[in-house]
C-alpha atoms as a PDB file:
ATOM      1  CA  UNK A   1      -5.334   6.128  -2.582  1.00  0.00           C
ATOM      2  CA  UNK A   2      -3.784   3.296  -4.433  1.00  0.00           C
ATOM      3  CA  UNK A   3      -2.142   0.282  -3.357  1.00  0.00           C
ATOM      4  CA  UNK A   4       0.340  -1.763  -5.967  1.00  0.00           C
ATOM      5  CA  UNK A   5       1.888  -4.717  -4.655  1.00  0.00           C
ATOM      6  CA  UNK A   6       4.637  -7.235  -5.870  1.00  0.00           C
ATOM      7  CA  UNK A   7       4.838 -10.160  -3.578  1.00  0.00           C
ATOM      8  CA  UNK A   8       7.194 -13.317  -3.821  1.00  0.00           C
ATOM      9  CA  UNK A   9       4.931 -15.720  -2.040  1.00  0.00           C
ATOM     10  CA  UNK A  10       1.351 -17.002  -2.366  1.00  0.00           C
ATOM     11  CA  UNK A  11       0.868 -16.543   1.318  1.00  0.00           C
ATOM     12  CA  UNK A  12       2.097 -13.517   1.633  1.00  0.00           C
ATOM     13  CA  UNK A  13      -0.341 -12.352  -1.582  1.00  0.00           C
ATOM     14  CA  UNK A  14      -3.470 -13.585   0.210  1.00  0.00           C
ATOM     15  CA  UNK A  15      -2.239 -12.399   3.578  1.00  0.00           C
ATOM     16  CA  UNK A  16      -1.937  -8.510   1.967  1.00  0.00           C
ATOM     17  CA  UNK A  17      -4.579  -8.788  -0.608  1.00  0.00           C
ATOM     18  CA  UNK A  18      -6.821 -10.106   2.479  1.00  0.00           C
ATOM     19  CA  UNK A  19      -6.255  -7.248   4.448  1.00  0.00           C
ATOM     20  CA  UNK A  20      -5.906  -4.849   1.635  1.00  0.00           C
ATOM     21  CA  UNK A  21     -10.009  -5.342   1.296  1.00  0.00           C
ATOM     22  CA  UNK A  22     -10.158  -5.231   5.030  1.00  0.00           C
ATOM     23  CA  UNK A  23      -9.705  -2.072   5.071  1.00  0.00           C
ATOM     24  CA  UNK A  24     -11.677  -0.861   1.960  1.00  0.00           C
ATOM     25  CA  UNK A  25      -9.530  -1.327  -0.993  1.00  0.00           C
ATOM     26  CA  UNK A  26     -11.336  -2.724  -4.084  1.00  0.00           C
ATOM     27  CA  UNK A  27      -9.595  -4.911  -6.632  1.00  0.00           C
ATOM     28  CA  UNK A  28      -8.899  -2.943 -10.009  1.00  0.00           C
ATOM     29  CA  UNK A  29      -6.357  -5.091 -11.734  1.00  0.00           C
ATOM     30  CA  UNK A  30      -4.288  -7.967 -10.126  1.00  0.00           C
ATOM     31  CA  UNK A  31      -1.776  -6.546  -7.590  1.00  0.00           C
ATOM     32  CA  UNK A  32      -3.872  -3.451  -7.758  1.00  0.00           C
ATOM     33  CA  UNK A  33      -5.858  -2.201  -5.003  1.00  0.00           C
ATOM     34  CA  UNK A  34      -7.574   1.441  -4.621  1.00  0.00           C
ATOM     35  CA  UNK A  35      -9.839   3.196  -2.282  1.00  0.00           C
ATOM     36  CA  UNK A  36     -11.465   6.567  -2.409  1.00  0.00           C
ATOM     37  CA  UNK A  37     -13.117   6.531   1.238  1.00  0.00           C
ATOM     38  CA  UNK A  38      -9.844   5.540   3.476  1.00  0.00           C
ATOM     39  CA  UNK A  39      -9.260   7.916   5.688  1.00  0.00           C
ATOM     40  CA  UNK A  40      -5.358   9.375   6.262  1.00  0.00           C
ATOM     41  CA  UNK A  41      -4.999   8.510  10.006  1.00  0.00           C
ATOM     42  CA  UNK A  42      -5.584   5.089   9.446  1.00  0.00           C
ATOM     43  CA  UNK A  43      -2.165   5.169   6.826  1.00  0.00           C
ATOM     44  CA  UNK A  44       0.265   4.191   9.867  1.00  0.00           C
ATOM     45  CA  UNK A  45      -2.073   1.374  10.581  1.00  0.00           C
ATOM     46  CA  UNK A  46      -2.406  -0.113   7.261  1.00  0.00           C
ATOM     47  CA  UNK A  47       1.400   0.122   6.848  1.00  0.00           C
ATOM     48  CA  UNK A  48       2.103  -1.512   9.891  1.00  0.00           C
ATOM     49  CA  UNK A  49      -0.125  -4.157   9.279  1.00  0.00           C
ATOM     50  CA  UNK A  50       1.668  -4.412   5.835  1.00  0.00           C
ATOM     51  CA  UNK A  51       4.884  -4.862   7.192  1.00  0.00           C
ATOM     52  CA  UNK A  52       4.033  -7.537   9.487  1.00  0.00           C
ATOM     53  CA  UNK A  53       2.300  -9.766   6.401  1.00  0.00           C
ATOM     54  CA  UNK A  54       5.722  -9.124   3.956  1.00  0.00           C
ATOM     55  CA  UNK A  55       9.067 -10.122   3.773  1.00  0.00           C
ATOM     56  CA  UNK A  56      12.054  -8.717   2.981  1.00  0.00           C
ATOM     57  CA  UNK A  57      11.834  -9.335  -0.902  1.00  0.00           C
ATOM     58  CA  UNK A  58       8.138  -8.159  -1.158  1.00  0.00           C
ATOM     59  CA  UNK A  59       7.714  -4.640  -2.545  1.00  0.00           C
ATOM     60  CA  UNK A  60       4.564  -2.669  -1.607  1.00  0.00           C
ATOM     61  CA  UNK A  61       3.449   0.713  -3.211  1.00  0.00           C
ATOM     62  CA  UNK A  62       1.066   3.106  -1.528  1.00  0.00           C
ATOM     63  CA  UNK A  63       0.067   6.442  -3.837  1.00  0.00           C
ATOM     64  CA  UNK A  64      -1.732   9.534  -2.232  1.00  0.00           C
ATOM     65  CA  UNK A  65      -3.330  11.898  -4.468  1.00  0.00           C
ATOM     66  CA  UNK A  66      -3.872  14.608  -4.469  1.00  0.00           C
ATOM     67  CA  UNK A  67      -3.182  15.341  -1.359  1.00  0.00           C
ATOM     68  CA  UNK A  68      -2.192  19.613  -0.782  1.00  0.00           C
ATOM     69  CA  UNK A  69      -0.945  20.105  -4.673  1.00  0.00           C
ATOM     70  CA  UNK A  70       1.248  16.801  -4.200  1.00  0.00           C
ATOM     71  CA  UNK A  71       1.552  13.125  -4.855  1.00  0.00           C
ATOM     72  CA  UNK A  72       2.931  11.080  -2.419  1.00  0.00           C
ATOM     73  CA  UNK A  73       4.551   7.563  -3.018  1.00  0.00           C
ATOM     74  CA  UNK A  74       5.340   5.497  -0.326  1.00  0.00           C
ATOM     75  CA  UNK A  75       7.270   2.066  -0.757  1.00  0.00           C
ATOM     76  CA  UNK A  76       7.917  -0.816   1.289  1.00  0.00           C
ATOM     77  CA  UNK A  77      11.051  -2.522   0.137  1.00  0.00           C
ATOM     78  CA  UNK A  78      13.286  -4.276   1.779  1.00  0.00           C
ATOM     79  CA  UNK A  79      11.278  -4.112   4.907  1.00  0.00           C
ATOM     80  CA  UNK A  80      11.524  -0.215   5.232  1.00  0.00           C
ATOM     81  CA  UNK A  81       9.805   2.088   4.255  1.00  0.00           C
ATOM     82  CA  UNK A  82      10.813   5.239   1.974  1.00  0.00           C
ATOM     83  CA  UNK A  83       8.255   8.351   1.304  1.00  0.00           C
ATOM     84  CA  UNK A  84       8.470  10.586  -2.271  1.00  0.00           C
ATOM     85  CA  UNK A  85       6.951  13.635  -2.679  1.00  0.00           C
ATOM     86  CA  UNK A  86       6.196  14.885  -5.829  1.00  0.00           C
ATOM     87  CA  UNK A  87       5.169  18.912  -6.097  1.00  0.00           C
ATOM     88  CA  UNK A  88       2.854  19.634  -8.477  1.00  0.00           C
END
């Protein structure tokens, strides 16, 4: 799972990037976050916990791979959140 991130504020950067490693992400590039060992039920969680650190002009990115054949991309923007589903 990867997590990309565009944030407008410096708080709000080391609020998400805080909890980002939290909950097992490592740091590839800046804004760039990924973890192999997260665990799916603990997706409403972490985007909850998102949500609460952003605001409205913040604009997080959450990729799943693969999971059953698919990609999923799931984006926080404009505080709500939108799911795509790519088939492969």
């Amino acid at each position: 799972m990867a997590v990309v991130c565009e944030l407008g504020s410096d708080d709000n950067q080391r609020e998400v990037h805080g909890l980002l490693r939290q909950y097992g992400f490592a740091q590839v590039y800046a804004n760039l976050y990924e973890s192999v060992s997260i665990k799916e039920t603990l997706l409403p969680r972490l985007k909850r916990d998102l949500d609460r650190r952003t605001d409205s002009y913040d604009r997080v990115r959450i990729y799943q791979y693969p999971l059953e054949g698919t990609l999923v991309i799931t984006t926080l923007q404009n505080k709500k959140w939108r799911k795509t589903i790519l088939h492969t």
